[in-house]
N, C-alpha and C. Protein backbone atom coordinates (compact mmCIF):
# COMPACT_ATOMS: atom_id res chain seq x y z
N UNK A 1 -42.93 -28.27 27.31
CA UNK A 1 -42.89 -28.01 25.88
C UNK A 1 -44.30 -28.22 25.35
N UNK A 2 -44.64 -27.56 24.55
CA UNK A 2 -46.20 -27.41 24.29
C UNK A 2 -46.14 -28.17 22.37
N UNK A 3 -47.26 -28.41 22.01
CA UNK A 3 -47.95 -29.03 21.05
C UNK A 3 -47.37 -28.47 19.89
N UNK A 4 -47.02 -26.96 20.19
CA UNK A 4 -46.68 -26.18 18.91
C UNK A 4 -45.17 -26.58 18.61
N UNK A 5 -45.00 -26.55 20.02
CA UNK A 5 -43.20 -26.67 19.92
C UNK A 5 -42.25 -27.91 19.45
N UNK A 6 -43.44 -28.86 19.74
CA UNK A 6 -42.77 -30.58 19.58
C UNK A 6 -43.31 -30.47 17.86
N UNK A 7 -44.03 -29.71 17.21
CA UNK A 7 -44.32 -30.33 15.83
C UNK A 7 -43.18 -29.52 15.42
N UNK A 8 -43.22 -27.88 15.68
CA UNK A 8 -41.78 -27.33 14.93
C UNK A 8 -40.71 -27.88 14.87
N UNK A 9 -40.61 -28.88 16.17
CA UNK A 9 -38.90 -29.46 16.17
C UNK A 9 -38.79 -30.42 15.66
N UNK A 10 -39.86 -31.20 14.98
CA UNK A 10 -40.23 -32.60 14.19
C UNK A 10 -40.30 -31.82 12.65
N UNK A 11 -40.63 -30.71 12.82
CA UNK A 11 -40.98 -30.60 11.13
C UNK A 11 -39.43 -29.60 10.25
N UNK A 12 -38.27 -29.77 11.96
CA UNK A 12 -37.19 -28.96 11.72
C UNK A 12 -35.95 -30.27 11.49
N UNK A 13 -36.21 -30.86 12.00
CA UNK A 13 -35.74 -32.42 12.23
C UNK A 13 -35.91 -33.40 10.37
N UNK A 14 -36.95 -33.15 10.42
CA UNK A 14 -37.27 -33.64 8.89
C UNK A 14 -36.60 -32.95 7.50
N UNK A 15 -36.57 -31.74 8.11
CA UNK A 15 -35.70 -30.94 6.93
C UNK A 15 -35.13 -30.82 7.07
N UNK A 16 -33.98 -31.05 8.30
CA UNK A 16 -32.76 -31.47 8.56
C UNK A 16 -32.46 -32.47 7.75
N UNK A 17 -32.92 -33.28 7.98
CA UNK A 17 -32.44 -35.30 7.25
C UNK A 17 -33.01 -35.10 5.86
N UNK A 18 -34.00 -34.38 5.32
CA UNK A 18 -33.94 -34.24 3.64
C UNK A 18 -32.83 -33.61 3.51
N UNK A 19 -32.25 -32.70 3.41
CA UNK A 19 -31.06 -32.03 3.62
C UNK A 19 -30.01 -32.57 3.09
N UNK A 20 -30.22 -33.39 4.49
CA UNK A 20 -28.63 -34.30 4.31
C UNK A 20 -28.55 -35.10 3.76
N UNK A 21 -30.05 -36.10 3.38
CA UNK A 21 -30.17 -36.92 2.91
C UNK A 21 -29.78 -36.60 1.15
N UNK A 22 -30.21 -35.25 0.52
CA UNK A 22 -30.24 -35.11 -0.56
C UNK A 22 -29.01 -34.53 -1.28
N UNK A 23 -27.91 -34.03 0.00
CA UNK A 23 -26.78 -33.72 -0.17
C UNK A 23 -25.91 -34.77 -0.04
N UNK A 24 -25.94 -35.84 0.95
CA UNK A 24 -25.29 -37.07 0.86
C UNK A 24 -25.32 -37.79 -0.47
N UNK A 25 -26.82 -38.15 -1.08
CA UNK A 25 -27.32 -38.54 -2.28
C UNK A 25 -26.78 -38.35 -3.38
N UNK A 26 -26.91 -37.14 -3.56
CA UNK A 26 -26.55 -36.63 -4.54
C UNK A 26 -24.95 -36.62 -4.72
N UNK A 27 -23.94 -36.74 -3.84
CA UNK A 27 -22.57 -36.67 -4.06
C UNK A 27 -21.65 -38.20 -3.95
N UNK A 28 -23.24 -38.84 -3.32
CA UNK A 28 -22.61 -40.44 -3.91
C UNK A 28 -22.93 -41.07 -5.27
N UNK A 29 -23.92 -40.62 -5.79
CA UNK A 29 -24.69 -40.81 -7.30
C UNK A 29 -24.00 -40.36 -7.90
N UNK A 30 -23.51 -39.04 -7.76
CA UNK A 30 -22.80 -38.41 -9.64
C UNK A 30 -21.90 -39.02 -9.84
N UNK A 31 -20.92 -40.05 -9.10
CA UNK A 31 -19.83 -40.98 -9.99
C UNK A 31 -20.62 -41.83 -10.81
N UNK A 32 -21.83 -42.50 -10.15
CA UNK A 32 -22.50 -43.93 -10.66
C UNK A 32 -23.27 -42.95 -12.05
N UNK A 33 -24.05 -42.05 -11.86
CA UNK A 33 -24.54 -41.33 -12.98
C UNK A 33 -23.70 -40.87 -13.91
N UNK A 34 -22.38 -40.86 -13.93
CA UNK A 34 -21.65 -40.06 -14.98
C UNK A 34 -21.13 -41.58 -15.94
N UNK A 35 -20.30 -42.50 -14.93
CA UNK A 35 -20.12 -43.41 -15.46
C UNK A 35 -21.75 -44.26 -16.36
N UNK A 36 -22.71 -43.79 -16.00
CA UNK A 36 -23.86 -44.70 -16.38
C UNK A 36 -24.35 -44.33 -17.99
N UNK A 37 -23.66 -42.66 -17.98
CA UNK A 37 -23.99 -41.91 -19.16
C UNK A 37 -23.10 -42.32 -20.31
N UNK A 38 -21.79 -42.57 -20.07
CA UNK A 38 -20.72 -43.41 -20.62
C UNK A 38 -18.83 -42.23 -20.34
N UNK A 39 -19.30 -41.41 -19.42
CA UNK A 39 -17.76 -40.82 -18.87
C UNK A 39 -17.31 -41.82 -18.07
N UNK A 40 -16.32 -42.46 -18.50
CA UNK A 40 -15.92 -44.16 -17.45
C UNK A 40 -14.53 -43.07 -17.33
N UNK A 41 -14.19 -43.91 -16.35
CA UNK A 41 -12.04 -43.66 -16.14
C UNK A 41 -11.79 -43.84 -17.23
N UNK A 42 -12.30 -44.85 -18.16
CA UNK A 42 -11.11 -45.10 -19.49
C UNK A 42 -11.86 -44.30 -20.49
N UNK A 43 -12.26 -43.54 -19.64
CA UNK A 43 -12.40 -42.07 -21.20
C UNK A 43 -14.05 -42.20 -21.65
N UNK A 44 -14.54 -41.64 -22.73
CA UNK A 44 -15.53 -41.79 -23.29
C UNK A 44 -16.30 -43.16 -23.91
N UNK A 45 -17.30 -44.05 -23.20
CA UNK A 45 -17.87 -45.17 -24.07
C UNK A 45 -18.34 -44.97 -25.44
N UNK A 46 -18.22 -45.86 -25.64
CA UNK A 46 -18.41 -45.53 -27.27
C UNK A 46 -19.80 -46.08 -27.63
N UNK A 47 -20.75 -45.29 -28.31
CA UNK A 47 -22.04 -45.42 -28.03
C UNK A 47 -23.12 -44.95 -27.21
N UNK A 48 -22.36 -44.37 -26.11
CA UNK A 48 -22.90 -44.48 -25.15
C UNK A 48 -23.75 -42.47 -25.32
N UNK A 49 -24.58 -41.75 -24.39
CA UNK A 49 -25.16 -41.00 -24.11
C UNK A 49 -23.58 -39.76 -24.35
N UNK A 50 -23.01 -39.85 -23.32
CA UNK A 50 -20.99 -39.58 -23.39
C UNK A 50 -21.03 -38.92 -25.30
N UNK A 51 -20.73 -40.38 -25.67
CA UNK A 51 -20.42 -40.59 -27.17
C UNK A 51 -21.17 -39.09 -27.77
N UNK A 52 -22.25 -39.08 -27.48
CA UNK A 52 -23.56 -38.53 -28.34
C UNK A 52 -23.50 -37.03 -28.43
N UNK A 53 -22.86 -36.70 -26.88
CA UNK A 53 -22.50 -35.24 -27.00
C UNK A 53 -21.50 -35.13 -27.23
N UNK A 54 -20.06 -35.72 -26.98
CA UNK A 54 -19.11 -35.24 -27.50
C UNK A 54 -19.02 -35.09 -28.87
N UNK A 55 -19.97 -36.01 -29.78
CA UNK A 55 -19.72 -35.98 -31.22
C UNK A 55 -20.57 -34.82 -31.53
N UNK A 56 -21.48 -34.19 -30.95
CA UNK A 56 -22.28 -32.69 -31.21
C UNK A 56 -21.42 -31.77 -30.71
N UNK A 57 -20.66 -31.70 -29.79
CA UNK A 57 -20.28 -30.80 -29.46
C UNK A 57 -18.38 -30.36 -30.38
N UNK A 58 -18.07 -31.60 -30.77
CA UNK A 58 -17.17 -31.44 -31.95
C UNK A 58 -16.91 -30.85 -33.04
N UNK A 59 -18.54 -31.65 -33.33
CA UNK A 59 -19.21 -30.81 -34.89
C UNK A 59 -19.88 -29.08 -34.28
N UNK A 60 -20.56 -28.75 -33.47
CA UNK A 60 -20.40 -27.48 -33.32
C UNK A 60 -19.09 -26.42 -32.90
N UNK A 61 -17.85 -26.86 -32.35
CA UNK A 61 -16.85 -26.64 -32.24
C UNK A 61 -15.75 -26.89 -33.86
N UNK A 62 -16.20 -27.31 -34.48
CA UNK A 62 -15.09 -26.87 -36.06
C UNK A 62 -14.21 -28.49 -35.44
N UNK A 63 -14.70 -29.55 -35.07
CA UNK A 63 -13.69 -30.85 -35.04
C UNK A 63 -13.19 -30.98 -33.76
N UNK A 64 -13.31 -30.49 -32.88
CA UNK A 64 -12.62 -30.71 -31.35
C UNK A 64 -13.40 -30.30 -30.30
N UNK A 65 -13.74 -31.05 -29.55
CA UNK A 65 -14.46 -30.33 -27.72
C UNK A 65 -13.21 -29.10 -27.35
N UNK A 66 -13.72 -28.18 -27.34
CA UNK A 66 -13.34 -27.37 -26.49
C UNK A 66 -12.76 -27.19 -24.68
N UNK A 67 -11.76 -26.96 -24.86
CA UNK A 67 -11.11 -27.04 -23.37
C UNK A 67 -12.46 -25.84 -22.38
N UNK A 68 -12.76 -26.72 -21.21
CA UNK A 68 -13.81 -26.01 -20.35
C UNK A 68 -15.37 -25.94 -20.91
N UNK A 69 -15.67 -27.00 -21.53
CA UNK A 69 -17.32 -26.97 -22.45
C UNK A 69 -17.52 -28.22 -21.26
N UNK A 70 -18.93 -28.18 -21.32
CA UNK A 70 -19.61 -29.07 -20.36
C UNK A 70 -18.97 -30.54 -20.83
N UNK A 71 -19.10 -31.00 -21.95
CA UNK A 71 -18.32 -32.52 -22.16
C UNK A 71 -17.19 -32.43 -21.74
N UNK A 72 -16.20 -31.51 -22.06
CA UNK A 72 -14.15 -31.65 -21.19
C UNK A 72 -14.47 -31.78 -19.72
N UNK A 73 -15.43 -30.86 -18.71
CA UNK A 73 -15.93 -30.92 -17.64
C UNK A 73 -16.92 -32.30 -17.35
N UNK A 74 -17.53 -32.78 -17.91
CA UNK A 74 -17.99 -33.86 -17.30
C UNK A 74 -16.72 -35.54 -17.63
N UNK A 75 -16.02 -35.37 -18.62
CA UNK A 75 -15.10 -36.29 -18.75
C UNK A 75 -13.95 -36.48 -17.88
N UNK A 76 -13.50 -34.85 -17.49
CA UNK A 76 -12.90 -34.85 -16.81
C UNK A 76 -13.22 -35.28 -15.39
N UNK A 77 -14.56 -34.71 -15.05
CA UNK A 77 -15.13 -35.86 -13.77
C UNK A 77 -15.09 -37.41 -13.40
N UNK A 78 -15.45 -38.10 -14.73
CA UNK A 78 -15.69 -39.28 -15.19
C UNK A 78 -14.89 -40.17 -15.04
N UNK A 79 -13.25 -39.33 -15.65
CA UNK A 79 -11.78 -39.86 -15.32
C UNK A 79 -11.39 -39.76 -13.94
N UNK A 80 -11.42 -38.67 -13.23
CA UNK A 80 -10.76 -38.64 -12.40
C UNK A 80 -11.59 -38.39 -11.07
N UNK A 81 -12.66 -38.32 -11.08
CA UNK A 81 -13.32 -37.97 -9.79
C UNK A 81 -13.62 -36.51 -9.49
N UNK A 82 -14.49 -36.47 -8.92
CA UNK A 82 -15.03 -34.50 -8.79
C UNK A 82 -13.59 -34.03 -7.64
N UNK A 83 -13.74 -33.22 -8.52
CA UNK A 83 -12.82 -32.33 -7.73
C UNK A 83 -13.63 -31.66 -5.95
N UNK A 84 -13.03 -31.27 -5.12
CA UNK A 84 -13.15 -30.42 -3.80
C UNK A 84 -14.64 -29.73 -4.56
N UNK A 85 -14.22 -28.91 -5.33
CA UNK A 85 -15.25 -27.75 -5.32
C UNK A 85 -16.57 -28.27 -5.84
N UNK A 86 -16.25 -29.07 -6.98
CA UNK A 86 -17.52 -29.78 -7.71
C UNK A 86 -18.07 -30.90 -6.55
N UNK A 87 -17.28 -31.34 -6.02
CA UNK A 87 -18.12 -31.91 -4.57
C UNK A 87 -19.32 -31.17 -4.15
N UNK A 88 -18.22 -29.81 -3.73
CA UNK A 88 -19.35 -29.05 -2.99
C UNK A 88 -20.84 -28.59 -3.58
N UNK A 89 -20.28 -28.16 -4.84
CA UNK A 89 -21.52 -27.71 -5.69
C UNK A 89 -22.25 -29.02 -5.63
N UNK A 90 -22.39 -30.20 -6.20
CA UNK A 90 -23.29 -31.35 -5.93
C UNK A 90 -23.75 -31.25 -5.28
N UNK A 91 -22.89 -31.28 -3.75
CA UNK A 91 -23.67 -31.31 -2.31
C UNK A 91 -24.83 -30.59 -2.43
N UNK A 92 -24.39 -29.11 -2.75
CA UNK A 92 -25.23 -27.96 -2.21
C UNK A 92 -26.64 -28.33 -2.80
N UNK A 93 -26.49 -28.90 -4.28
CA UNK A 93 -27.50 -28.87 -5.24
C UNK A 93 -28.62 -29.87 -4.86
N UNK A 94 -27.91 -31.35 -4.16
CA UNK A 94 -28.67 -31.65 -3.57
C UNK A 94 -29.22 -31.63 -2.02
N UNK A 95 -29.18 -30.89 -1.63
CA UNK A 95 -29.42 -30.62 -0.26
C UNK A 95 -30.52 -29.15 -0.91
N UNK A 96 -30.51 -28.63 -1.92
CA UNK A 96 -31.22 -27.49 -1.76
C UNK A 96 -32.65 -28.64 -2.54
N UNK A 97 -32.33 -29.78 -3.27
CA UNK A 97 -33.38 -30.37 -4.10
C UNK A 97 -33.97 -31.11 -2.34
N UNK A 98 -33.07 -31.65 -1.54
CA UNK A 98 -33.96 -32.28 -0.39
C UNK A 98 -34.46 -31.01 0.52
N UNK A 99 -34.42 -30.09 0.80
CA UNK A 99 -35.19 -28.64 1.38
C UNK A 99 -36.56 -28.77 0.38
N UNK A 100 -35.88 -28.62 -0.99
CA UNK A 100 -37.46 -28.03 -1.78
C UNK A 100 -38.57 -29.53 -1.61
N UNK A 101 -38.15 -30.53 -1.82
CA UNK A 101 -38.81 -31.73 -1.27
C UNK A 101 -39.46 -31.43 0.06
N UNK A 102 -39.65 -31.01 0.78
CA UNK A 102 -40.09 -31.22 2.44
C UNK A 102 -41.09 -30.03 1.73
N UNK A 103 -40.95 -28.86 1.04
CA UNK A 103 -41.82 -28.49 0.88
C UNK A 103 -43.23 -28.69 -0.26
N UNK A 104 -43.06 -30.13 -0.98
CA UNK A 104 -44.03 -30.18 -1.64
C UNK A 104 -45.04 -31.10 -0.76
């Protein structure tokens, strides 16, 4: 195996483990980040970052969050845990943020 070949498989190896590293990352964080914003299980904190949009997004909605607006979707995370698919999307999102990492 020659000089060229052992750095490609080291520099394929590395963006392997950002990868995973940033897809692992990222899908263990968004519970701790959502709850940190104030989407807890017991609903919206009061005060909290949570609080701040749902009360904008009320008042631009005529008095109520809208069923499927980013606040019903992140509360609904908050309460109950990401769903299968929103897993995946996380994953992907971070695994494409640990790829673009290896390249800066």
């Amino acid at each position: 195996m020659g000089l060229m070949t052992a750095v490609a498989i080291t520099a394929g190896a590395v963006t392997a483990i950002a990868i995973a590293a940033g897809a692992g990352g990222a899908v263990v964080s968004a519970p701790i980040v959502l709850g940190a914003v104030g989407f807890t299980s017991a609903g919206i904190a009061a005060g909290s970052y949570a609080a701040s949009m749902m009360s904008a997004a009320a008042v631009a909605n005529g008095g109520g969050v809208a069923a499927g607006s980013v606040v019903a979707i992140l509360q609904s995370a908050g309460m109950a845990g990401l769903s299968g698919a929103a897993t995946a999307a996380v994953g992907s999102v971070g695994g494409a943020v640990g790829f673009l990492a290896t390249l800066i």
